[in-house]
Protein backbone atom coordinates (compact mmCIF):
# COMPACT_ATOMS: atom_id res chain seq x y z
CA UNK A 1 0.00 0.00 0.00
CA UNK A 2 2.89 2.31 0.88
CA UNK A 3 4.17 1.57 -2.38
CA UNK A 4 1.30 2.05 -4.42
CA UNK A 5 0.66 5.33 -2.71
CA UNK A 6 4.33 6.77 -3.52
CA UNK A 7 3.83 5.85 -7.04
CA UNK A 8 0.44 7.61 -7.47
CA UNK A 9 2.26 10.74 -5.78
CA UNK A 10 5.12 10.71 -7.47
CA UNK A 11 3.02 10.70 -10.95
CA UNK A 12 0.92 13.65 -9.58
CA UNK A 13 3.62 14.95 -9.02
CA UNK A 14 5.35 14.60 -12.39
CA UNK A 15 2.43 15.26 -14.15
CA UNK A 16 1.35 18.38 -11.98
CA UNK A 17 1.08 21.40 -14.40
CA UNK A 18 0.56 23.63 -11.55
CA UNK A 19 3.32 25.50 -9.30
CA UNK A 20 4.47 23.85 -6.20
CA UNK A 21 4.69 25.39 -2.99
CA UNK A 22 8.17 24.49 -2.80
CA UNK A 23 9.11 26.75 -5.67
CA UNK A 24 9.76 30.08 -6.48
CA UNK A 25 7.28 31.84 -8.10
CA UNK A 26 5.78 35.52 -8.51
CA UNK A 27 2.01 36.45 -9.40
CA UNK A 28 0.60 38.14 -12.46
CA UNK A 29 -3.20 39.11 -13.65
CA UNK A 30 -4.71 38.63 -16.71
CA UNK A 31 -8.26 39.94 -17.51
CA UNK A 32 -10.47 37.88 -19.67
CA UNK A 33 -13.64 37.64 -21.16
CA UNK A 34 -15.06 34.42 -19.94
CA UNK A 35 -12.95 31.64 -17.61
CA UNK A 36 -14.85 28.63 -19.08
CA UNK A 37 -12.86 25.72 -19.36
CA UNK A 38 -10.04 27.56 -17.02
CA UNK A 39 -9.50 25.90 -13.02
CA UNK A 40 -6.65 26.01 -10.75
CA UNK A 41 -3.92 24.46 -11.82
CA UNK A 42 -4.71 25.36 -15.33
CA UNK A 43 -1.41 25.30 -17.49
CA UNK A 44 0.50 29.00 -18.42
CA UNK A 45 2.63 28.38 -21.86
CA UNK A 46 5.13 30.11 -24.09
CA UNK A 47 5.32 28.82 -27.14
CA UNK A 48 4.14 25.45 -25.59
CA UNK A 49 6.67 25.28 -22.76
CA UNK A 50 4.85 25.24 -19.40
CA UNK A 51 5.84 28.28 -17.15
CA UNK A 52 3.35 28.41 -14.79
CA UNK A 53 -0.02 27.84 -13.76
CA UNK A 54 -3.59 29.28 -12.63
CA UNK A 55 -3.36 30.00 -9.02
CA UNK A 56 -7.14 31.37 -8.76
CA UNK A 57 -10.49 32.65 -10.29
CA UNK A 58 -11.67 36.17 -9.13
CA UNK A 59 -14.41 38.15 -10.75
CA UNK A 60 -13.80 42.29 -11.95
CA UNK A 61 -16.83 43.23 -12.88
CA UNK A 62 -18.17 41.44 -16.16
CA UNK A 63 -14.75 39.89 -16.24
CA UNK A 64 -12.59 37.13 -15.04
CA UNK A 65 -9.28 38.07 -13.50
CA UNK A 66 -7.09 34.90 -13.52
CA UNK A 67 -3.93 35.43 -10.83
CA UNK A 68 -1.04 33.29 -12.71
CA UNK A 69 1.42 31.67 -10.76
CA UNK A 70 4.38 32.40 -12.77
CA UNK A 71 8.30 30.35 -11.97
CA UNK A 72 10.69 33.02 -10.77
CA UNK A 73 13.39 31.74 -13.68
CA UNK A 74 10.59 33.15 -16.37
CA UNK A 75 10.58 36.99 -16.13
CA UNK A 76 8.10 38.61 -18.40
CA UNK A 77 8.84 42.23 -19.94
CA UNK A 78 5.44 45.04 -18.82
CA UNK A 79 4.51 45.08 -22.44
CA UNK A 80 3.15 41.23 -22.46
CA UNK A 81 0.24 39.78 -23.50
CA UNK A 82 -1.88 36.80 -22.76
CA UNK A 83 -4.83 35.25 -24.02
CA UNK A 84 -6.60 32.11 -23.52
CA UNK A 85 -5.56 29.25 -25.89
CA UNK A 86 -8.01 25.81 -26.85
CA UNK A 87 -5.95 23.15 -25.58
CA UNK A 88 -7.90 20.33 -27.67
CA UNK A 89 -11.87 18.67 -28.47
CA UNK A 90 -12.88 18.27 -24.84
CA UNK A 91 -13.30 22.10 -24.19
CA UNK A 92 -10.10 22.52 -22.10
CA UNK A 93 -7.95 25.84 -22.15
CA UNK A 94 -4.22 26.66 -21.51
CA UNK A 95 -3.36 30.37 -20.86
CA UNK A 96 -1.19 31.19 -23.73
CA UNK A 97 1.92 34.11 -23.07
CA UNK A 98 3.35 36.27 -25.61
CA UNK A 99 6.48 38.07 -24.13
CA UNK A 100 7.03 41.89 -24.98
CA UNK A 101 10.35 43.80 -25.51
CA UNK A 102 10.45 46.01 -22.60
CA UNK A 103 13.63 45.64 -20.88
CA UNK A 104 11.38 46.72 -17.95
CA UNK A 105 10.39 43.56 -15.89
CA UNK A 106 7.09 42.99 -14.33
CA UNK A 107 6.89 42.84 -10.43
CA UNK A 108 5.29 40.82 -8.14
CA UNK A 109 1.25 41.55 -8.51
CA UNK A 110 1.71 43.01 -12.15
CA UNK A 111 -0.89 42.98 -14.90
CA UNK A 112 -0.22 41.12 -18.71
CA UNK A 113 -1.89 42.73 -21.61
CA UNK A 114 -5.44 40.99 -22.84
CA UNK A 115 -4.59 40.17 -26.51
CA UNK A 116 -8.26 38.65 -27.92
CA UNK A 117 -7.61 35.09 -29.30
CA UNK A 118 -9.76 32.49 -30.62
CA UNK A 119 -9.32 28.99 -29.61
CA UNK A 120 -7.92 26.70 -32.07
CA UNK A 121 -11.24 24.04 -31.80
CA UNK A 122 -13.58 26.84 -31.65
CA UNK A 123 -12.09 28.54 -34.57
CA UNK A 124 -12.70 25.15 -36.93
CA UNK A 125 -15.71 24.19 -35.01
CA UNK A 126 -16.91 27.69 -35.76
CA UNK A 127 -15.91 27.32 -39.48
CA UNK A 128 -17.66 23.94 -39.89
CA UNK A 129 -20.51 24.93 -38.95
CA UNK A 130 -20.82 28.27 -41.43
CA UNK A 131 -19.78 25.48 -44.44
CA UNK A 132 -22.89 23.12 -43.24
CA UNK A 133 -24.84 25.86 -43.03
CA UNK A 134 -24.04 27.23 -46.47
CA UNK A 135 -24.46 23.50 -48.32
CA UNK A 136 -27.77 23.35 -46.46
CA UNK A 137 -29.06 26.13 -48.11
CA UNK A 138 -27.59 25.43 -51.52
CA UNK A 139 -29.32 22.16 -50.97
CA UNK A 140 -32.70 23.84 -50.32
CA UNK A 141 -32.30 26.14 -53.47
CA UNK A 142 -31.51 23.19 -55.62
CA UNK A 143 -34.51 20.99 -54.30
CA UNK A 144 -36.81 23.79 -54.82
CA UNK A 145 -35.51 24.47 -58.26
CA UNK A 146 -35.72 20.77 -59.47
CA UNK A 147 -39.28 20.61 -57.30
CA UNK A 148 -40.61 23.25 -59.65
CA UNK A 149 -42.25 22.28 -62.21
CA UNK A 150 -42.56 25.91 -63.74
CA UNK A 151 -38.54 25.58 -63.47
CA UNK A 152 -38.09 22.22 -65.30
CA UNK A 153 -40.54 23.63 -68.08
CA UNK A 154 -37.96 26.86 -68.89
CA UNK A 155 -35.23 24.38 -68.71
CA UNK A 156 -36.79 21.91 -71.79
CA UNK A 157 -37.79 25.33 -73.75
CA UNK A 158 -34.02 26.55 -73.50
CA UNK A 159 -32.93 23.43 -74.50
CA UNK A 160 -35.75 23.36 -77.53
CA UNK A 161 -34.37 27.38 -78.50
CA UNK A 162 -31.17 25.89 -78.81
CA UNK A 163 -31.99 22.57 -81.45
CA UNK A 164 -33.90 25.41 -83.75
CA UNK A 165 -30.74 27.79 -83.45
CA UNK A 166 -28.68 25.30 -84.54
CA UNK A 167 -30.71 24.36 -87.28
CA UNK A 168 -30.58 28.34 -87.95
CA UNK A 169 -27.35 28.41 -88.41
CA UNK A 170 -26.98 25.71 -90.28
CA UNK A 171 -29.24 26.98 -93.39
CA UNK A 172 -27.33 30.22 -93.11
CA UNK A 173 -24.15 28.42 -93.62
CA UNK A 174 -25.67 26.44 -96.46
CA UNK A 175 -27.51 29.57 -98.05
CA UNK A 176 -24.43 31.84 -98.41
CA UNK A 177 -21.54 29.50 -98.87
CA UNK A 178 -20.98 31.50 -101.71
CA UNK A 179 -20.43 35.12 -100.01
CA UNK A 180 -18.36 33.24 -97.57
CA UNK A 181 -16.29 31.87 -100.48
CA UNK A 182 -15.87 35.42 -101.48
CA UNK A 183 -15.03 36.68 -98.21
CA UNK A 184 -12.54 34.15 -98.00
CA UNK A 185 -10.70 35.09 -101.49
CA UNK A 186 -10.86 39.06 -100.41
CA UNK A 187 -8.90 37.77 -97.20
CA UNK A 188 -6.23 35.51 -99.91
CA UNK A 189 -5.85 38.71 -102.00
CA UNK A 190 -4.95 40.99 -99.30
CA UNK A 191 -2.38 38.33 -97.55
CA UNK A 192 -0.53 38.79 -101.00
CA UNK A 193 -0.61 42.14 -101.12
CA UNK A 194 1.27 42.68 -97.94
CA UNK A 195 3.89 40.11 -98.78
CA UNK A 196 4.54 42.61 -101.89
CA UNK A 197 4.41 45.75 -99.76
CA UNK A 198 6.89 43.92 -97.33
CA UNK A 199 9.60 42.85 -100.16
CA UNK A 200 9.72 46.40 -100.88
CA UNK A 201 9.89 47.79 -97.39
CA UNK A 202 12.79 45.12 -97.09
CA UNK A 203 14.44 46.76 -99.96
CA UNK A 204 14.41 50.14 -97.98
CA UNK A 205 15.68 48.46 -94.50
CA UNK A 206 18.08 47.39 -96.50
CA UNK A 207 19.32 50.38 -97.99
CA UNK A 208 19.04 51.87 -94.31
CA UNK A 209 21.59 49.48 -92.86
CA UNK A 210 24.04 50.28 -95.36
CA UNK A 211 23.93 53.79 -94.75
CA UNK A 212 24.39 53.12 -91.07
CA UNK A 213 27.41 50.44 -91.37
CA UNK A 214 28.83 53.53 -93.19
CA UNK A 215 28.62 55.26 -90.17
CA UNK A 216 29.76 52.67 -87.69
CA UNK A 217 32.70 53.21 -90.28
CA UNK A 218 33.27 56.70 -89.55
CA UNK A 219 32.38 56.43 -85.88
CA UNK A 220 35.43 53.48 -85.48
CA UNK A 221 37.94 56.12 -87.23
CA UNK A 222 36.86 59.22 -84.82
CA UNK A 223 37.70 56.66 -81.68
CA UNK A 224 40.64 55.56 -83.14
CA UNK A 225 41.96 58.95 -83.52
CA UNK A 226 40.86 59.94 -79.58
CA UNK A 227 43.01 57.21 -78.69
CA UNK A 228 45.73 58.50 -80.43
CA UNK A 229 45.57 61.56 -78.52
CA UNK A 230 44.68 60.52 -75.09
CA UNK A 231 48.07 58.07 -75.92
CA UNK A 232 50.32 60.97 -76.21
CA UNK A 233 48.76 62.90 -73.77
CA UNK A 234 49.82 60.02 -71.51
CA UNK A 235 52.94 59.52 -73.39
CA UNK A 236 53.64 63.86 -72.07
CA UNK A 237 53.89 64.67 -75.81
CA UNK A 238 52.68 68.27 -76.90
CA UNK A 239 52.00 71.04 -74.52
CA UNK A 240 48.81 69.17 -73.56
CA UNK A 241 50.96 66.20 -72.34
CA UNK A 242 53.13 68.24 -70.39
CA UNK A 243 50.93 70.16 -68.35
CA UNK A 244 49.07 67.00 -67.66
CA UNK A 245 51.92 64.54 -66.99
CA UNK A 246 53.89 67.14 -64.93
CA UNK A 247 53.24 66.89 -61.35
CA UNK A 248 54.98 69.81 -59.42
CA UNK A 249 52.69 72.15 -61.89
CA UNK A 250 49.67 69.93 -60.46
CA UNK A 251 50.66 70.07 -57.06
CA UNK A 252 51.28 73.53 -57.53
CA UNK A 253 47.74 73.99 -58.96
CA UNK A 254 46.36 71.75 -55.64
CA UNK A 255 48.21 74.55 -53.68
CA UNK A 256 47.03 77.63 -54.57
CA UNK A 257 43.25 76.04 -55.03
CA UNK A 258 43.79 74.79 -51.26
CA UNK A 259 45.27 78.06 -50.05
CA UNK A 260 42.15 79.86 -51.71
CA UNK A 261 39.94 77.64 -49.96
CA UNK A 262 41.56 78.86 -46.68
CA UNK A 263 41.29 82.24 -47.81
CA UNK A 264 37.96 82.00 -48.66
CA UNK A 265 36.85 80.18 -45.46
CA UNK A 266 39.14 82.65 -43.49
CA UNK A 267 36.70 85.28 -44.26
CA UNK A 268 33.18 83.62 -44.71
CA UNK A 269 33.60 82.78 -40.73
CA UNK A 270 34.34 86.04 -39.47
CA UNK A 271 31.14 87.78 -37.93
CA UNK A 272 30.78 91.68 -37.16
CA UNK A 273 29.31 93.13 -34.35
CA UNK A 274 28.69 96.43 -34.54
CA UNK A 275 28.20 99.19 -31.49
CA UNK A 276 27.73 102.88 -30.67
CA UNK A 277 28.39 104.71 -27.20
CA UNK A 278 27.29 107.92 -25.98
CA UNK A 279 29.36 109.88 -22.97
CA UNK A 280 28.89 112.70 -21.32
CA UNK A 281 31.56 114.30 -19.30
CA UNK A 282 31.85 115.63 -15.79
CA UNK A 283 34.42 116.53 -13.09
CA UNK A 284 36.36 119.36 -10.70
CA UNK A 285 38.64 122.11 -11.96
CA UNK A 286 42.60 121.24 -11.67
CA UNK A 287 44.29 123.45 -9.19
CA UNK A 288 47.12 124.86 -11.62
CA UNK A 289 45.22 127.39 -13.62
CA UNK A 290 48.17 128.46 -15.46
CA UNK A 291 48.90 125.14 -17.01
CA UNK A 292 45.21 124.38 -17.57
CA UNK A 293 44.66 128.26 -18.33
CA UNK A 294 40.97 126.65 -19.98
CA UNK A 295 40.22 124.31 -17.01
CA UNK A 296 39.36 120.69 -17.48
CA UNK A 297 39.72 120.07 -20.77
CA UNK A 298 36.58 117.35 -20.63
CA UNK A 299 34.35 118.97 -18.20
CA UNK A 300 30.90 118.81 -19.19
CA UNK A 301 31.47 117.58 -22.88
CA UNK A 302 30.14 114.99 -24.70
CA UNK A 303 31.75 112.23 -27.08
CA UNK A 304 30.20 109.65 -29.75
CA UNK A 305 31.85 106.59 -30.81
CA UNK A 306 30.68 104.20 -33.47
CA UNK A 307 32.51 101.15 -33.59
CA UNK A 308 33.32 97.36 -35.22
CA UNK A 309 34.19 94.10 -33.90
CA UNK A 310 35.13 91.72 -36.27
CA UNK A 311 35.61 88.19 -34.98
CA UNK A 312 38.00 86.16 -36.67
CA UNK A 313 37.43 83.47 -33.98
CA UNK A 314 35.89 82.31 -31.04
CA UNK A 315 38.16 84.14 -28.76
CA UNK A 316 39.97 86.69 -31.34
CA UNK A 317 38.47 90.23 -32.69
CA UNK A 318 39.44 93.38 -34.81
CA UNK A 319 38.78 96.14 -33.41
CA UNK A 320 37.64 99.51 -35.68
CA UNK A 321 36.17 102.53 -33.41
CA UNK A 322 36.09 106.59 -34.82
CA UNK A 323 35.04 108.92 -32.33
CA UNK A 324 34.42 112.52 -31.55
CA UNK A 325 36.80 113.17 -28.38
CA UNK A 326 36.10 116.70 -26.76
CA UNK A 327 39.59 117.24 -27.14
CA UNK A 328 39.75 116.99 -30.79
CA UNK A 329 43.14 115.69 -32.31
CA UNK A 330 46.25 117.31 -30.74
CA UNK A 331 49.34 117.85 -33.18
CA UNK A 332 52.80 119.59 -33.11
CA UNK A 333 54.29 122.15 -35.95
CA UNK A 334 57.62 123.12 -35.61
CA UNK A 335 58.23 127.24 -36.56
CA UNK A 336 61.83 128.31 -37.62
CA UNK A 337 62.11 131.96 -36.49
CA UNK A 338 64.51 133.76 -39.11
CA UNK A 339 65.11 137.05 -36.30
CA UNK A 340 66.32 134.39 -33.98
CA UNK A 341 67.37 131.66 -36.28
CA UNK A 342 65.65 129.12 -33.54
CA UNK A 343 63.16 126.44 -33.91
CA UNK A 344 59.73 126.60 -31.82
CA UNK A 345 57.59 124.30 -30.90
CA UNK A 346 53.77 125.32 -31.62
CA UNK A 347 50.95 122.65 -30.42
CA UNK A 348 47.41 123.02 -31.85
CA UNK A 349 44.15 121.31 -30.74
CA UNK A 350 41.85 120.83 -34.03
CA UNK A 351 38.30 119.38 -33.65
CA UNK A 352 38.05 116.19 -35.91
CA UNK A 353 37.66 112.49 -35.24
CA UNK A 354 39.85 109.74 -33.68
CA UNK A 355 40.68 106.28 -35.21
CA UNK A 356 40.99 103.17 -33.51
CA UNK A 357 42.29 100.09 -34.99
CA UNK A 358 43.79 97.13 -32.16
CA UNK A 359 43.12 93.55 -32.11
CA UNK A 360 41.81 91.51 -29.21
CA UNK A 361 42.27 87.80 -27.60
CA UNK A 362 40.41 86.16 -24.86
CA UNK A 363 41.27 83.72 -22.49
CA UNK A 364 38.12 82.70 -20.13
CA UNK A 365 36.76 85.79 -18.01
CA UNK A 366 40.04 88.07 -18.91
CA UNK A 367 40.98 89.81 -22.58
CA UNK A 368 44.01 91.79 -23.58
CA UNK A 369 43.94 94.79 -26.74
CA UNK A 370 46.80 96.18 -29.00
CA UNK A 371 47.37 98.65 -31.56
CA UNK A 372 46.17 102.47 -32.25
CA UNK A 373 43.87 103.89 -29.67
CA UNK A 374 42.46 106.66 -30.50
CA UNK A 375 45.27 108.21 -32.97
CA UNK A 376 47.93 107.01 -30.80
CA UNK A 377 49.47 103.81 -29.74
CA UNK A 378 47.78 102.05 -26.83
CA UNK A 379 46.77 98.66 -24.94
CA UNK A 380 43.87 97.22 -22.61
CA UNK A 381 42.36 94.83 -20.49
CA UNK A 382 39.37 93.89 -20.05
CA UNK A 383 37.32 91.70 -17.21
CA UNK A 384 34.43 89.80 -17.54
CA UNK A 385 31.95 88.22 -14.93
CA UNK A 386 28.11 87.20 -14.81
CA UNK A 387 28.08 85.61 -18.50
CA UNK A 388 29.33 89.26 -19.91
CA UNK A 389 27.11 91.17 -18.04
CA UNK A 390 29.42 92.98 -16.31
CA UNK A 391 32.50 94.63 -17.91
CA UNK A 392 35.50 95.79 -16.70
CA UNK A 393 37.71 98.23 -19.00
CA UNK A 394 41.44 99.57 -18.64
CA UNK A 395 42.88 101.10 -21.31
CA UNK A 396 46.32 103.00 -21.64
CA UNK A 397 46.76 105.23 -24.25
CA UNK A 398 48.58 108.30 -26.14
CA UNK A 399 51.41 108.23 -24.58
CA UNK A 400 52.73 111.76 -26.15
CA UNK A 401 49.59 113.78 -26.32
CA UNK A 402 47.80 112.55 -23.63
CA UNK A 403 48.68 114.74 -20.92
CA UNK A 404 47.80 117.51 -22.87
CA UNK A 405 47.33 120.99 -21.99
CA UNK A 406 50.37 119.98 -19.45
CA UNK A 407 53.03 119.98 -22.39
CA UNK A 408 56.01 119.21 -19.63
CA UNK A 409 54.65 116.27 -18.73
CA UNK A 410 54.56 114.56 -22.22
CA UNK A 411 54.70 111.16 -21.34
CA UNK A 412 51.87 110.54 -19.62
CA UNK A 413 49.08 108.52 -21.25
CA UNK A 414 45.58 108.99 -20.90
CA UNK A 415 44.47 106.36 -18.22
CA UNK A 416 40.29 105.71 -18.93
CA UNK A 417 38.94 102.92 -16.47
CA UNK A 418 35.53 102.11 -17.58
CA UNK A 419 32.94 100.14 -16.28
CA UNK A 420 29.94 98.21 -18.35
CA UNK A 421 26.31 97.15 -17.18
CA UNK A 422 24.62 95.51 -19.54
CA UNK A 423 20.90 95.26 -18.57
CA UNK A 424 18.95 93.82 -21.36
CA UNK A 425 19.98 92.52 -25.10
CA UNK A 426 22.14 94.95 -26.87
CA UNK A 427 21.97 97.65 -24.60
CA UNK A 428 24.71 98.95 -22.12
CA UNK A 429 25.25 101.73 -19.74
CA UNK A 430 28.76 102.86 -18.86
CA UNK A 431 30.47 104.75 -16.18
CA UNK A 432 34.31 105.71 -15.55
CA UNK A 433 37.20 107.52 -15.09
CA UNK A 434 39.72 109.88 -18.08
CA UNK A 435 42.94 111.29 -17.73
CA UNK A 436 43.34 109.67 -13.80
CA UNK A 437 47.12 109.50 -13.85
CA UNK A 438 47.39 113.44 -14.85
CA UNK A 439 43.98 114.37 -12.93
CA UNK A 440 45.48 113.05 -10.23
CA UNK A 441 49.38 115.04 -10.70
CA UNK A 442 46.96 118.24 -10.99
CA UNK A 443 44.73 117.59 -8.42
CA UNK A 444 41.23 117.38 -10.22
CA UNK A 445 39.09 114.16 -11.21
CA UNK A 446 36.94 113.54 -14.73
CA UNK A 447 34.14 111.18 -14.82
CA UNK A 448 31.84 110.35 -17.47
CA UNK A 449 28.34 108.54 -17.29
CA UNK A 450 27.43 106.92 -20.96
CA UNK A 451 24.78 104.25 -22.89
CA UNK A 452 25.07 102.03 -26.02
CA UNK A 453 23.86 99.88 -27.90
CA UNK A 454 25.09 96.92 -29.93
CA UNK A 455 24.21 94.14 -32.68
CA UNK A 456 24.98 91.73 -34.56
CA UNK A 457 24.80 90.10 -37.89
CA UNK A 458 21.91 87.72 -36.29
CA UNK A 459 20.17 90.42 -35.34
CA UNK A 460 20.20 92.07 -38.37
CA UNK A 461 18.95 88.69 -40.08
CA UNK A 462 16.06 88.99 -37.53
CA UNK A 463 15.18 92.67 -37.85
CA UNK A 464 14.93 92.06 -42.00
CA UNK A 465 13.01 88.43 -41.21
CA UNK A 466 10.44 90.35 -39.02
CA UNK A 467 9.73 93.48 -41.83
CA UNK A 468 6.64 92.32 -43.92
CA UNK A 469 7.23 92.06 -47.83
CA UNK A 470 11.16 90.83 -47.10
């Protein structure tokens, strides 16, 4: 008996479709329509492989939620779907698994997607009877037609209609054999006919070829003479030859086209920015009159600058400014007086405009400038700090002029220390100091408050974009 009974569970136990308690497992949900033909223990497959089992039944409203039981080694991407699967005749059902491509896996109490499928058995048990159906009706249609005797009565006249068209046809055959004859030797004359016009047309094909073997002809000497001269081109004969065959004029060639292309993309990538600044001037009286016999030279004055930034690179400009300085442009004559036979020195302040031409190059938050400031030689730095927001200027420049109307102290540059605010998009507002190292020897101090405005060639592109009609 002990036997017996360890044999019967052992097969359960190999046959069991269901999960174990002793194995690892996680639970899913899968909403269906119906669960008939579905019980605990019900088999889970993909592709026919047994993963799992039914666990339970529950209802969800007018559906049935079936809680799989599925083996831990068997993870199933979130994007699965199941559906229920005929398993064979009987009516039984296997819950069928289609695995997604998510690499996300589904946890412990997830839900598979309800893809609609139609049993196997039901499908051809379905399909059987829509093909009995249909033969029993073409059966009733044919037993009513043959029942009929109204039916069977058209049939015999159609068949009678056809005997006396036949018979028709036959005495028209017989009647005008001879028209038919006739027909038949129009048909016989014609055939010839087109065999003539053919012979002739074959005459003219003929004729045709010729003329274009003839130019085959002509078209064989024309290549033979092209190979002639693509040979001694090859060869380096004739001028031809030697301009092709000669390769320090081609690499020469490759040169200058390559040092063009630099050229070209040299300037196609440099990008303007253009600017204008407005200052007005203020400060204190120096204390030697007799020097500065006019007083501050900038006090409560105004200047204009219109400028250019070309950028050559991402971290190198040009600079081009002209400017209206209130001091005009100083310059020196030299007068040879014949009573004395001595040379004096004569200095004259004339009002015109100041040129500016340095280059720039950044590195990070810091810049440094070179080159003619304002008429004169002259360098800067510059500062930079909340994404170019904030400016900070020091430029050094005119270093014979600049200490102008103090003539005995030639040597001192102008000194301007400038700070920039930019509030907004293309607009700035300055404030500094002119003339600090000399306002300082003389004991008087010039500031100047200013505003500005700048763009680009982006902007430009916008300002034209936004015009209607352009």
């Amino acid at each position: 008996m002990l036997a017996s009974l360890a044999i019967v569970v052992t097969a359960w136990v190999w046959t069991y479709d269901g999960v174990r308690s002793d194995e690892s497992a996680y639970e899913v949900h899968l909403a269906v329509p119906a669960a008939d033909g579905v019980y605990k223990g019900t088999p889970v497959r993909i592709a026919g492989v047994a993963i799992g089992a039914v666990e339970r039944v529950a209802l969800a409203g007018e559906r049935a939620d079936l809680i799989l039981k599925i083996r831990s080694e068997y993870r199933l991407p979130t994007d699965s779907e199941g559906g229920l699967k005929a398993t064979g005749l009987l009516g039984d059902y296997h819950v069928r698994v289609w695995p997604g491509d998510d690499p996300v896996e589904l946890e412990d109490g997830g839900r598979l997607v309800t893809r609609d499928v139609t049993g196997d058995i039901d499908l051809i048990t379905k399909n059987l009877e829509t093909i009995s159906d249909d033969i029993s009706a073409i059966t009733k249609v044919l037993r009513e037609v043959v029942e009929d005797r109204k039916n069977v009565d058209h049939v015999e006249s159609t068949l009678a209609n056809v005997d006396v068209l036949s018979e028709e046809l036959k005495l028209i055959a017989q009647n005008n054999r001879q028209d038919i004859e006739a027909i038949v030797d129009s048909i016989r004359r014609l055939s010839e006919a087109l065999e003539g016009y053919t012979a002739d047309i074959a005459a003219d094909i003929d004729e045709e070829m010729d003329k274009l073997k003839d130019l085959t002809d002509d078209l064989d000497v024309a290549a033979e003479d092209i190979a002639s001269i693509t040979g001694k081109v090859d060869r380096g004969e004739g001028t031809i030859g030697a301009l092709v065959n000669d390769d320090t004029l081609i690499e020469s060639v490759e040169e200058t086209v390559d040092e063009a292309r630099r050229t070209i993309k040299s300037f196609s990538g440099i990008k303007p920015q253009i600017y204008y600044t407005g200052r007005f001037y203020m400060g204190t009286q120096p204390n030697d009159l007799d020097t500065f016999y006019y007083g501050n030279p900038l006090a409560w004055s105004a200047a204009n600058t219109i400028g250019i930034k070309l950028r050559a690179h991402e971290d190198f400009w040009y600079v081009f400014e002209v400017n209206d300085h209130p001091q005009g442009v100083i310059s020196q004559q030299e007068v040879l007086r014949e009573e004395t036979g001595t040379v004096e020195s004569r200095w004259t302040r004339s009002a015109r405009f100041r040129f500016t031409f340095q280059v720039e190059k950044r590195w990070k938050w810091f810049s440094g400038r070179l080159g003619i400031k304002e008429n004169g030689g002259g360098v800067g730095v510059s500062a930079y700090a909340f994404n170019d927001r904030l400016q900070f200027d020091l430029d050094v420049f005119d270093f014979f002029f600049g200490s102008y109307p103090a003539l005995q102290d030639r040597g001192i540059p102008n000194t301007r220390l400038n700070i920039r605010v930019q509030p907004v998009r293309n607009f700035y507002l300055d404030a500094g100091s002119e003339q600090i190292i000399l306002g300082a020897k003389y004991g008087y101090f010039t500031g100047y408050l200013g505003l500005g405005f700048t763009f680009t060639d982006d902007d430009i592109r916008w300002l034209l974009s936004s015009i209607p009609g352009l």
